[in-house]
C-alpha atoms as a PDB file:
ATOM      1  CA  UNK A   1      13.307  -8.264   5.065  1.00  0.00           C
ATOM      2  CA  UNK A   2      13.260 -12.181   5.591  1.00  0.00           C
ATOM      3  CA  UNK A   3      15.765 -11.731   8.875  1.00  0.00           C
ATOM      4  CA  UNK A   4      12.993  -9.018  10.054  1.00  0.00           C
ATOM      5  CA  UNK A   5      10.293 -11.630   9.866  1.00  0.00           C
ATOM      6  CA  UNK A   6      12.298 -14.648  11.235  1.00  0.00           C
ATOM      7  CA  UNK A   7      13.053 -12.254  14.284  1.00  0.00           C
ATOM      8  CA  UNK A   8       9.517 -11.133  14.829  1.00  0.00           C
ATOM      9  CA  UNK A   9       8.023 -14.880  14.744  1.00  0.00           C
ATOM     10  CA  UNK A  10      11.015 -15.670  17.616  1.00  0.00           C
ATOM     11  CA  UNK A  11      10.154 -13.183  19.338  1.00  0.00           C
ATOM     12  CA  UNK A  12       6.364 -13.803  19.051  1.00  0.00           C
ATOM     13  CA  UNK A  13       7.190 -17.138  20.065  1.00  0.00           C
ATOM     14  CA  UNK A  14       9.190 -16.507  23.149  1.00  0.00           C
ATOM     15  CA  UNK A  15       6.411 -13.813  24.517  1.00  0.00           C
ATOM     16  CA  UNK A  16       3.739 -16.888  23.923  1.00  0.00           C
ATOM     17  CA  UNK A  17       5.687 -19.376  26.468  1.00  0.00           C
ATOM     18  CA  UNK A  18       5.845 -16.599  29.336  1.00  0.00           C
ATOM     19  CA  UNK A  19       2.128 -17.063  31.136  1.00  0.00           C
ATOM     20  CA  UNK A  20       2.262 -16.648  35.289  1.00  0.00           C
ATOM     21  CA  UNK A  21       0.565 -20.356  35.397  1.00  0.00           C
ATOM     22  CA  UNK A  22       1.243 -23.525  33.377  1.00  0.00           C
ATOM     23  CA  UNK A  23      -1.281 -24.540  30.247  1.00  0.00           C
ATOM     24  CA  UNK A  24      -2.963 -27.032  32.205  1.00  0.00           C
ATOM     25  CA  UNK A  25      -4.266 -24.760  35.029  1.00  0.00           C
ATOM     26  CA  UNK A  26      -4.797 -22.043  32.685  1.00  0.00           C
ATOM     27  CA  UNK A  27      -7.372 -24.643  30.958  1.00  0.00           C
ATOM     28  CA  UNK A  28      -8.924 -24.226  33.870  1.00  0.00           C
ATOM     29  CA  UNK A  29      -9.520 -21.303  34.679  1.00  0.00           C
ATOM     30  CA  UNK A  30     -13.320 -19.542  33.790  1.00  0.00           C
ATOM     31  CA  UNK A  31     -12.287 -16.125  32.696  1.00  0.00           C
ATOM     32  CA  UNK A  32     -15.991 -15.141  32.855  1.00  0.00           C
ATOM     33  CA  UNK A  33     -15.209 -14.416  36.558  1.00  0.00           C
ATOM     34  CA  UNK A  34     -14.495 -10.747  37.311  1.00  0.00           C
ATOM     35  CA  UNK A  35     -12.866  -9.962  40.545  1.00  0.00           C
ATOM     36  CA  UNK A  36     -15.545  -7.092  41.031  1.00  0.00           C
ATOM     37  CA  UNK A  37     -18.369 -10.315  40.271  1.00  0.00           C
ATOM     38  CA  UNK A  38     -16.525 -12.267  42.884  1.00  0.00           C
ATOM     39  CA  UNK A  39     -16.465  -9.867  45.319  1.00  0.00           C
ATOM     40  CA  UNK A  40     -19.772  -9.324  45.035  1.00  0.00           C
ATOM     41  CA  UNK A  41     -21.081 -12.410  45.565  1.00  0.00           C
ATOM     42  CA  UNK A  42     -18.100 -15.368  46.515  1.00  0.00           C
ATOM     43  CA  UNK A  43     -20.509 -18.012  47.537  1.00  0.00           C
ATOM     44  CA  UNK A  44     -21.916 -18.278  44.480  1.00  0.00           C
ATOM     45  CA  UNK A  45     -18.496 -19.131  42.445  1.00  0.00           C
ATOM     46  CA  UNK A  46     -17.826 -22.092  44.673  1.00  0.00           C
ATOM     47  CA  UNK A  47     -15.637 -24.950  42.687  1.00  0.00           C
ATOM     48  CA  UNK A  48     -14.796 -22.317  40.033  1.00  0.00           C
ATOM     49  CA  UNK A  49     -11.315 -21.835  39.148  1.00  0.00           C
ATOM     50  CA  UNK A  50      -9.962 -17.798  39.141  1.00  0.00           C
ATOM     51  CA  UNK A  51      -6.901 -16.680  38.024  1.00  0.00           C
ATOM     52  CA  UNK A  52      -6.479 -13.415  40.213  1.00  0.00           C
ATOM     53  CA  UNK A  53      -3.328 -11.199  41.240  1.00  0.00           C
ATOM     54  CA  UNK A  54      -1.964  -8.476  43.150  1.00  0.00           C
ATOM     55  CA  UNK A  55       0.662  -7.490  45.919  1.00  0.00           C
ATOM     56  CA  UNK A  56       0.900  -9.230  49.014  1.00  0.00           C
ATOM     57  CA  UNK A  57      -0.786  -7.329  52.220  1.00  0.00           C
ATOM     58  CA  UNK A  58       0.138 -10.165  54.709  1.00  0.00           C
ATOM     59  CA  UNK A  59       1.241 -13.711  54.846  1.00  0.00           C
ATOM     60  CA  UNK A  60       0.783 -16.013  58.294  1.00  0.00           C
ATOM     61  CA  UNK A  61       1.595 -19.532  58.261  1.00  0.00           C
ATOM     62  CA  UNK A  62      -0.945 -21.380  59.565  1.00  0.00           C
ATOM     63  CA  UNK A  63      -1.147 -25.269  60.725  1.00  0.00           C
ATOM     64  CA  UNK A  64      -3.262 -25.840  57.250  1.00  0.00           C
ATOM     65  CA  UNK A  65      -0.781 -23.861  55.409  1.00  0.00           C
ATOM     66  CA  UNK A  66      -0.029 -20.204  54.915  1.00  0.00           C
ATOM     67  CA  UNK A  67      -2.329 -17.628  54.601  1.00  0.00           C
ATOM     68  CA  UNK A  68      -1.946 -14.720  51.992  1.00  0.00           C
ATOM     69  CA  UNK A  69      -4.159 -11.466  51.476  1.00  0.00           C
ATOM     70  CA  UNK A  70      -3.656 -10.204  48.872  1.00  0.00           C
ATOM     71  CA  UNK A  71      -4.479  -6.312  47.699  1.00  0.00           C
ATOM     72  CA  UNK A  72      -6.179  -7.280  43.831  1.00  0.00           C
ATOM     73  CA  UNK A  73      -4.883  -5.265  40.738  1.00  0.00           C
ATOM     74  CA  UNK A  74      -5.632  -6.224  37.048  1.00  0.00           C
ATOM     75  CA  UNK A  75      -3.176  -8.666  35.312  1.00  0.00           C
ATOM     76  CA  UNK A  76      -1.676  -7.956  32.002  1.00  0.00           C
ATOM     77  CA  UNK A  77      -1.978 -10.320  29.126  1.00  0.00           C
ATOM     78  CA  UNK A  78       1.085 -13.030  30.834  1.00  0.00           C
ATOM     79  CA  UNK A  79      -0.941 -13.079  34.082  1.00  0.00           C
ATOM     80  CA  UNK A  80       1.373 -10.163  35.804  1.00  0.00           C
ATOM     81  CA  UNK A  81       0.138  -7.943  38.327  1.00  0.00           C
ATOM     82  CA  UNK A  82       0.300  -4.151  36.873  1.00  0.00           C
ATOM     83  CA  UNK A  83      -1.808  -0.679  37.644  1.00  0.00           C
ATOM     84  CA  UNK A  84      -0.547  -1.449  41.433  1.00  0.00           C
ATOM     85  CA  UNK A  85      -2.557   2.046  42.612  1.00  0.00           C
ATOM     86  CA  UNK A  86      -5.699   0.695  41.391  1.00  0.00           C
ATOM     87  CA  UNK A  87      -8.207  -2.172  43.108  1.00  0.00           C
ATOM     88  CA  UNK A  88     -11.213  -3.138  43.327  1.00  0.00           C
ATOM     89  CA  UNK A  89     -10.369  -5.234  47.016  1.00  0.00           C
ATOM     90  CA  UNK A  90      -8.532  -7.718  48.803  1.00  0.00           C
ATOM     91  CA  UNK A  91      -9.049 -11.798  48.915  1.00  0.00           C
ATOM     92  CA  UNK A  92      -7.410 -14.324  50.666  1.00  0.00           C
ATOM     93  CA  UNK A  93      -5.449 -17.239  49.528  1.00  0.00           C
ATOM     94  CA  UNK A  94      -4.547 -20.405  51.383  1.00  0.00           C
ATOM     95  CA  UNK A  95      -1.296 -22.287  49.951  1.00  0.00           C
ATOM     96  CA  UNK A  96      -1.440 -25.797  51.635  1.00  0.00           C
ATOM     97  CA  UNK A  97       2.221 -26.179  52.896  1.00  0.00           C
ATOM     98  CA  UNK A  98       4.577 -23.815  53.580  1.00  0.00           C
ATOM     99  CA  UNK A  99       5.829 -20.808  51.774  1.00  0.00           C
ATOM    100  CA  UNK A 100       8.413 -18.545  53.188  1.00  0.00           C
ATOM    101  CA  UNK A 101       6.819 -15.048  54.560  1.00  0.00           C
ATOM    102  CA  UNK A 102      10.411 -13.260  54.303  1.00  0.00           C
ATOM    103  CA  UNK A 103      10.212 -14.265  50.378  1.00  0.00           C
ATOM    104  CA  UNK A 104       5.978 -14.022  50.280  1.00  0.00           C
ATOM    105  CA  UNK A 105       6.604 -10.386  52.197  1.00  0.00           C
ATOM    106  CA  UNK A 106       4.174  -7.531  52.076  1.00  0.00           C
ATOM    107  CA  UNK A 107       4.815  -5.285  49.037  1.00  0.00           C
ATOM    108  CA  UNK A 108       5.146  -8.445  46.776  1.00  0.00           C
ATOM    109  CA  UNK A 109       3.410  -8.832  43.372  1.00  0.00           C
ATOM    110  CA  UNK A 110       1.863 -12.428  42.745  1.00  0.00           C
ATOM    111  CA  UNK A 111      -0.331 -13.836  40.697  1.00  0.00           C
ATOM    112  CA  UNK A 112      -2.656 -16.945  42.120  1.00  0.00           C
ATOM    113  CA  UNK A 113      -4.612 -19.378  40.233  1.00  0.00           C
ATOM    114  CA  UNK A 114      -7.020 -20.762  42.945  1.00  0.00           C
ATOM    115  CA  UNK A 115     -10.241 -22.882  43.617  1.00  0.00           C
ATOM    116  CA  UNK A 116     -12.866 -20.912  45.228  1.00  0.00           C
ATOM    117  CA  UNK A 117     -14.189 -21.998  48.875  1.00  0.00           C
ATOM    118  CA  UNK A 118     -16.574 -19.422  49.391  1.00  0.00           C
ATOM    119  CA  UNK A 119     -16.048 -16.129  51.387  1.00  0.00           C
ATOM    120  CA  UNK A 120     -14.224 -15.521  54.906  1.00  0.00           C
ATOM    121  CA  UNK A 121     -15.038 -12.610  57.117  1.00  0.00           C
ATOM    122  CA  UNK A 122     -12.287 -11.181  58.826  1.00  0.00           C
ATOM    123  CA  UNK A 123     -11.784  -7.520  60.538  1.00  0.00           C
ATOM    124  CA  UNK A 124      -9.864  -4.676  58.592  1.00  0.00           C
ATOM    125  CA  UNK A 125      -8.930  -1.875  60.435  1.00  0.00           C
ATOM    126  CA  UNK A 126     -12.442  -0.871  61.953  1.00  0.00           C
ATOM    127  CA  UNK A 127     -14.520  -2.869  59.447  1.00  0.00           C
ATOM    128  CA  UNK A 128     -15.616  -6.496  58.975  1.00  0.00           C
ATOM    129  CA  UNK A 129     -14.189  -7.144  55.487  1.00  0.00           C
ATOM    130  CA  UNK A 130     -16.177 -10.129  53.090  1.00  0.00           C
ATOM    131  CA  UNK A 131     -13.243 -11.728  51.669  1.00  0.00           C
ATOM    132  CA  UNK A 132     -13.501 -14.092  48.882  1.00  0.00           C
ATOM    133  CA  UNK A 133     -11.521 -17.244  49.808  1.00  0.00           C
ATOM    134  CA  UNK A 134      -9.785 -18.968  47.648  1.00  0.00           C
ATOM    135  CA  UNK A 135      -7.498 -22.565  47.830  1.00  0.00           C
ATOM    136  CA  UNK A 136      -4.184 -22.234  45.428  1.00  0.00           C
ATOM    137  CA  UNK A 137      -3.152 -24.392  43.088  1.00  0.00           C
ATOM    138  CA  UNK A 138      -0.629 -22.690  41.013  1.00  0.00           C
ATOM    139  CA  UNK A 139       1.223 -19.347  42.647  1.00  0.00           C
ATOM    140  CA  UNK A 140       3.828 -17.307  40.996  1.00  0.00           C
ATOM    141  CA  UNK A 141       5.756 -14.819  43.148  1.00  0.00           C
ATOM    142  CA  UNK A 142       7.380 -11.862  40.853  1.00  0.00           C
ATOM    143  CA  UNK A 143      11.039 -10.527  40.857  1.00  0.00           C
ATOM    144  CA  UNK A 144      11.109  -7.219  42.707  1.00  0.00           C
ATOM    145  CA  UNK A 145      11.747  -4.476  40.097  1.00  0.00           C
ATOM    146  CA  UNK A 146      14.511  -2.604  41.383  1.00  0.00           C
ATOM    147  CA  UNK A 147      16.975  -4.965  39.358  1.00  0.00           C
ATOM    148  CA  UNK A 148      15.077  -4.154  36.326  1.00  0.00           C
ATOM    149  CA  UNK A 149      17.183  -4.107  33.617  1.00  0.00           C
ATOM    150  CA  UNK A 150      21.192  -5.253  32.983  1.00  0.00           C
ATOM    151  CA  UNK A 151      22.613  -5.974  29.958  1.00  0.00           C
ATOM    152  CA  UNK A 152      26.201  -7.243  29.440  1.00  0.00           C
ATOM    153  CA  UNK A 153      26.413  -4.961  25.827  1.00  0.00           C
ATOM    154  CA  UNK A 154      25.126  -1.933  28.050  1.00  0.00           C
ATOM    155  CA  UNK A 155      26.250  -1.950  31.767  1.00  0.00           C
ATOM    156  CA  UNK A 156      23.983   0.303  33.480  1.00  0.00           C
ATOM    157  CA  UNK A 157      21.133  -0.029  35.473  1.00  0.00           C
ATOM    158  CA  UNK A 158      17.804   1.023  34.680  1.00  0.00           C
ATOM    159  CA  UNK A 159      14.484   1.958  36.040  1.00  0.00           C
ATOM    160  CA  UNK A 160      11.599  -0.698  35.696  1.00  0.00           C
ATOM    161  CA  UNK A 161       9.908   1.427  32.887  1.00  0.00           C
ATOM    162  CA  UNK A 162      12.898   1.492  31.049  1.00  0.00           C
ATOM    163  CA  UNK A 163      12.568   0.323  27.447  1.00  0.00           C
ATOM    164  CA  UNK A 164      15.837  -0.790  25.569  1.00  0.00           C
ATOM    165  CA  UNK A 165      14.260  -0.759  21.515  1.00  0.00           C
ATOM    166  CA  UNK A 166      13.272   2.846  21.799  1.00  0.00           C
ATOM    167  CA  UNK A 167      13.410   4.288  19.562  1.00  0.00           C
ATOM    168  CA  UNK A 168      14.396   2.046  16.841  1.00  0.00           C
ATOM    169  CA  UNK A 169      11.860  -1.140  17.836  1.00  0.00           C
ATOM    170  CA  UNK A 170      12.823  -4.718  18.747  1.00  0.00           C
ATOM    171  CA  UNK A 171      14.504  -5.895  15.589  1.00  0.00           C
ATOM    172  CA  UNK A 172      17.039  -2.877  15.564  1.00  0.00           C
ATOM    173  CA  UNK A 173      18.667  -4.415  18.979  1.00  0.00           C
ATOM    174  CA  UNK A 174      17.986  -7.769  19.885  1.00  0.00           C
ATOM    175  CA  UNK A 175      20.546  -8.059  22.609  1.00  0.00           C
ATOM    176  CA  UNK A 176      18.659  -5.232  24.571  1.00  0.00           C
ATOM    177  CA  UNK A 177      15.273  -7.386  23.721  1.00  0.00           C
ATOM    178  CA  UNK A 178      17.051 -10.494  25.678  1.00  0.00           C
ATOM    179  CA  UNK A 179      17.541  -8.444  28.950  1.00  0.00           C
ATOM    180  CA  UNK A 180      14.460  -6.744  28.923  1.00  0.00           C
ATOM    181  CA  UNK A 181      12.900 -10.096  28.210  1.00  0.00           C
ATOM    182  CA  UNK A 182      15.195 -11.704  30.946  1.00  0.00           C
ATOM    183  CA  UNK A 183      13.899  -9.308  33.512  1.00  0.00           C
ATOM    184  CA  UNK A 184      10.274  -9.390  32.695  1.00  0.00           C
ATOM    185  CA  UNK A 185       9.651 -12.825  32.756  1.00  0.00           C
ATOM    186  CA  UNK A 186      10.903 -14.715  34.962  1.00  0.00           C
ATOM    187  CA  UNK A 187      10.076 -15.141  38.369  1.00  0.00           C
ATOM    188  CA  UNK A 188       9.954 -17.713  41.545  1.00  0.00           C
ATOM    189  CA  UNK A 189       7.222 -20.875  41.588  1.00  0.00           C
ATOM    190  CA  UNK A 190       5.595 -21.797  44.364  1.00  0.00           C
ATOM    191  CA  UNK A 191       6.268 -25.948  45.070  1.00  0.00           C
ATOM    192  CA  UNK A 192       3.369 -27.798  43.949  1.00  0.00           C
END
Protein backbone atom coordinates (compact mmCIF):
# COMPACT_ATOMS: atom_id res chain seq x y z
CA UNK A 1 0.00 0.00 0.00
CA UNK A 2 3.00 2.45 0.79
CA UNK A 3 4.46 1.84 -3.05
CA UNK A 4 0.68 2.80 -4.15
CA UNK A 5 0.94 6.09 -2.35
CA UNK A 6 4.62 6.95 -3.21
CA UNK A 7 3.45 6.39 -6.94
CA UNK A 8 0.36 8.51 -6.74
CA UNK A 9 2.27 11.62 -5.02
CA UNK A 10 4.96 11.19 -8.24
CA UNK A 11 2.61 11.15 -10.33
CA UNK A 12 0.64 14.06 -8.74
CA UNK A 13 3.79 15.77 -8.83
CA UNK A 14 4.77 15.34 -12.40
CA UNK A 15 1.01 16.40 -13.67
CA UNK A 16 1.62 19.75 -11.36
CA UNK A 17 4.93 20.86 -13.43
CA UNK A 18 3.08 20.44 -16.95
CA UNK A 19 1.16 24.11 -17.31
CA UNK A 20 1.18 25.58 -21.22
CA UNK A 21 2.94 28.89 -19.63
CA UNK A 22 5.68 29.31 -17.00
CA UNK A 23 4.65 30.31 -13.10
CA UNK A 24 5.60 33.74 -13.57
CA UNK A 25 3.20 34.61 -16.45
CA UNK A 26 0.63 32.46 -15.05
CA UNK A 27 0.87 34.99 -11.90
CA UNK A 28 -0.27 37.11 -14.19
CA UNK A 29 -2.84 36.25 -15.68
CA UNK A 30 -6.67 37.58 -14.31
CA UNK A 31 -8.69 34.46 -14.73
CA UNK A 32 -11.81 36.61 -14.08
CA UNK A 33 -11.64 37.25 -17.88
CA UNK A 34 -13.94 35.02 -19.95
CA UNK A 35 -13.31 34.83 -23.59
CA UNK A 36 -17.19 35.34 -24.15
CA UNK A 37 -16.58 38.81 -21.59
CA UNK A 38 -13.74 39.72 -23.87
CA UNK A 39 -15.39 39.39 -26.84
CA UNK A 40 -17.94 41.31 -25.78
CA UNK A 41 -16.39 44.19 -24.88
CA UNK A 42 -12.16 44.14 -25.67
CA UNK A 43 -11.61 47.76 -25.03
CA UNK A 44 -12.49 47.58 -21.78
CA UNK A 45 -9.77 44.76 -20.69
CA UNK A 46 -6.94 46.90 -21.95
CA UNK A 47 -3.47 46.08 -19.90
CA UNK A 48 -5.11 42.87 -18.60
CA UNK A 49 -3.31 39.75 -18.99
CA UNK A 50 -5.53 36.54 -20.68
CA UNK A 51 -4.49 33.27 -20.95
CA UNK A 52 -6.59 32.09 -24.08
CA UNK A 53 -6.21 29.07 -26.65
CA UNK A 54 -7.30 27.41 -29.65
CA UNK A 55 -6.21 26.20 -33.24
CA UNK A 56 -4.54 28.34 -35.53
CA UNK A 57 -6.88 29.86 -38.53
CA UNK A 58 -3.96 31.86 -40.13
CA UNK A 59 -0.53 33.12 -39.45
CA UNK A 60 1.15 36.22 -41.68
CA UNK A 61 4.36 37.60 -40.76
CA UNK A 62 4.23 40.99 -40.59
CA UNK A 63 7.15 43.80 -40.33
CA UNK A 64 6.02 44.12 -36.39
CA UNK A 65 5.98 40.46 -36.10
CA UNK A 66 3.63 37.67 -37.05
CA UNK A 67 0.17 37.73 -36.91
CA UNK A 68 -1.97 34.71 -35.61
CA UNK A 69 -5.91 34.23 -35.53
CA UNK A 70 -6.72 32.05 -33.74
CA UNK A 71 -10.29 29.95 -33.69
CA UNK A 72 -10.88 30.02 -29.39
CA UNK A 73 -11.78 26.64 -27.64
CA UNK A 74 -11.75 26.11 -23.79
CA UNK A 75 -8.41 24.98 -22.18
CA UNK A 76 -8.19 22.09 -19.87
CA UNK A 77 -6.75 22.38 -16.44
CA UNK A 78 -2.61 22.46 -18.02
CA UNK A 79 -3.67 25.33 -20.32
CA UNK A 80 -4.32 22.81 -23.49
CA UNK A 81 -6.66 23.54 -26.11
CA UNK A 82 -9.55 20.68 -26.06
CA UNK A 83 -13.51 20.57 -27.24
CA UNK A 84 -11.88 21.74 -30.78
CA UNK A 85 -15.77 21.73 -32.36
CA UNK A 86 -16.82 24.18 -29.89
CA UNK A 87 -16.13 28.29 -29.77
CA UNK A 88 -17.30 31.06 -28.77
CA UNK A 89 -14.93 33.23 -31.67
CA UNK A 90 -11.75 34.08 -33.02
CA UNK A 91 -8.95 36.77 -31.67
CA UNK A 92 -5.86 37.78 -32.92
CA UNK A 93 -2.44 37.53 -31.55
CA UNK A 94 0.68 39.46 -32.47
CA UNK A 95 4.11 37.59 -31.55
CA UNK A 96 6.81 40.37 -31.89
CA UNK A 97 9.52 38.54 -33.99
CA UNK A 98 9.26 35.85 -36.07
CA UNK A 99 7.65 32.50 -35.78
CA UNK A 100 7.66 30.02 -38.54
CA UNK A 101 4.05 29.79 -40.42
CA UNK A 102 4.96 26.14 -41.83
CA UNK A 103 5.37 25.14 -37.92
CA UNK A 104 2.46 27.96 -36.65
CA UNK A 105 0.20 26.32 -39.72
CA UNK A 106 -3.55 26.40 -39.81
CA UNK A 107 -5.05 23.38 -37.98
CA UNK A 108 -2.55 23.93 -35.04
CA UNK A 109 -3.58 23.90 -31.33
CA UNK A 110 -1.85 26.73 -29.16
CA UNK A 111 -2.30 28.18 -26.21
CA UNK A 112 -1.32 32.18 -25.81
CA UNK A 113 -0.83 34.11 -22.75
CA UNK A 114 -1.15 37.76 -24.03
CA UNK A 115 -1.55 41.51 -23.00
CA UNK A 116 -4.64 42.97 -24.30
CA UNK A 117 -4.43 46.09 -26.84
CA UNK A 118 -7.90 46.56 -27.42
CA UNK A 119 -9.96 45.22 -30.42
CA UNK A 120 -9.05 45.11 -34.32
CA UNK A 121 -11.66 45.02 -37.00
CA UNK A 122 -10.89 43.01 -39.82
CA UNK A 123 -13.27 41.35 -42.68
CA UNK A 124 -14.33 37.57 -42.41
CA UNK A 125 -15.77 36.14 -45.24
CA UNK A 126 -18.69 38.72 -45.88
CA UNK A 127 -18.65 40.22 -42.37
CA UNK A 128 -16.60 42.82 -40.46
CA UNK A 129 -15.40 40.66 -37.54
CA UNK A 130 -14.54 42.70 -33.84
CA UNK A 131 -11.52 40.90 -32.92
CA UNK A 132 -10.04 41.19 -29.58
CA UNK A 133 -6.31 41.95 -29.99
CA UNK A 134 -4.01 40.75 -28.01
CA UNK A 135 0.22 41.22 -27.70
CA UNK A 136 1.95 37.64 -26.63
CA UNK A 137 4.12 37.11 -24.15
CA UNK A 138 4.31 33.47 -23.57
CA UNK A 139 3.03 31.00 -26.67
CA UNK A 140 3.04 27.30 -26.61
CA UNK A 141 2.50 25.48 -29.91
CA UNK A 142 1.13 21.69 -29.28
CA UNK A 143 2.45 18.35 -30.80
CA UNK A 144 0.08 17.26 -33.54
CA UNK A 145 -1.77 14.15 -32.26
CA UNK A 146 -1.36 11.70 -34.84
CA UNK A 147 1.91 10.40 -32.99
CA UNK A 148 -0.11 9.98 -29.96
CA UNK A 149 1.03 7.29 -28.17
CA UNK A 150 4.44 4.81 -28.42
CA UNK A 151 5.72 2.90 -25.89
CA UNK A 152 8.96 0.85 -26.09
CA UNK A 153 7.13 -2.14 -23.63
CA UNK A 154 4.12 -1.96 -26.22
CA UNK A 155 5.08 -1.14 -29.89
CA UNK A 156 2.00 -0.05 -31.48
CA UNK A 157 0.55 3.02 -32.32
CA UNK A 158 -2.43 4.45 -30.95
CA UNK A 159 -5.19 6.86 -31.48
CA UNK A 160 -5.03 10.24 -29.47
CA UNK A 161 -7.91 9.04 -27.12
CA UNK A 162 -6.15 6.09 -26.38
CA UNK A 163 -5.69 5.42 -22.66
CA UNK A 164 -2.86 2.91 -21.59
CA UNK A 165 -4.14 2.25 -17.48
CA UNK A 166 -7.51 1.07 -18.60
CA UNK A 167 -8.66 -0.80 -17.09
CA UNK A 168 -6.48 -1.43 -14.22
CA UNK A 169 -5.61 2.57 -13.34
CA UNK A 170 -2.19 4.28 -13.30
CA UNK A 171 -0.41 2.38 -10.58
CA UNK A 172 -1.10 -1.11 -12.28
CA UNK A 173 1.33 0.08 -15.34
CA UNK A 174 3.52 2.82 -14.88
CA UNK A 175 5.54 2.35 -18.00
CA UNK A 176 2.29 2.96 -20.11
CA UNK A 177 1.72 6.19 -17.65
CA UNK A 178 5.36 7.51 -18.94
CA UNK A 179 4.30 7.44 -22.69
CA UNK A 180 1.02 8.66 -22.29
CA UNK A 181 2.55 11.32 -20.11
CA UNK A 182 5.42 11.78 -22.74
CA UNK A 183 2.91 12.47 -25.43
CA UNK A 184 0.60 14.73 -23.59
CA UNK A 185 2.83 17.11 -22.36
CA UNK A 186 5.22 18.24 -24.11
CA UNK A 187 5.22 20.53 -26.80
CA UNK A 188 7.30 23.43 -28.79
CA UNK A 189 7.98 27.15 -27.01
CA UNK A 190 7.81 30.01 -28.73
CA UNK A 191 11.46 32.16 -28.23
CA UNK A 192 10.95 34.76 -25.77
Amino acid sequence: MKRFFILVMVLGLLSGCAHAVSRGVLKQVDRKITFVALLKDPNAYKGKVVLLGGIIVNSINKQEGTLLEVYETALDRDGKPLNTDKSEGRFLALYQGYLDSEIYAKGRKVTIAGTVQGEKVQQLGEIQYHYPYLIVKEIRLWKEEELAYYDQYEPYRWGPWYDPWYPWGPWWYPWGYRGYYHHGHHGHHGHH
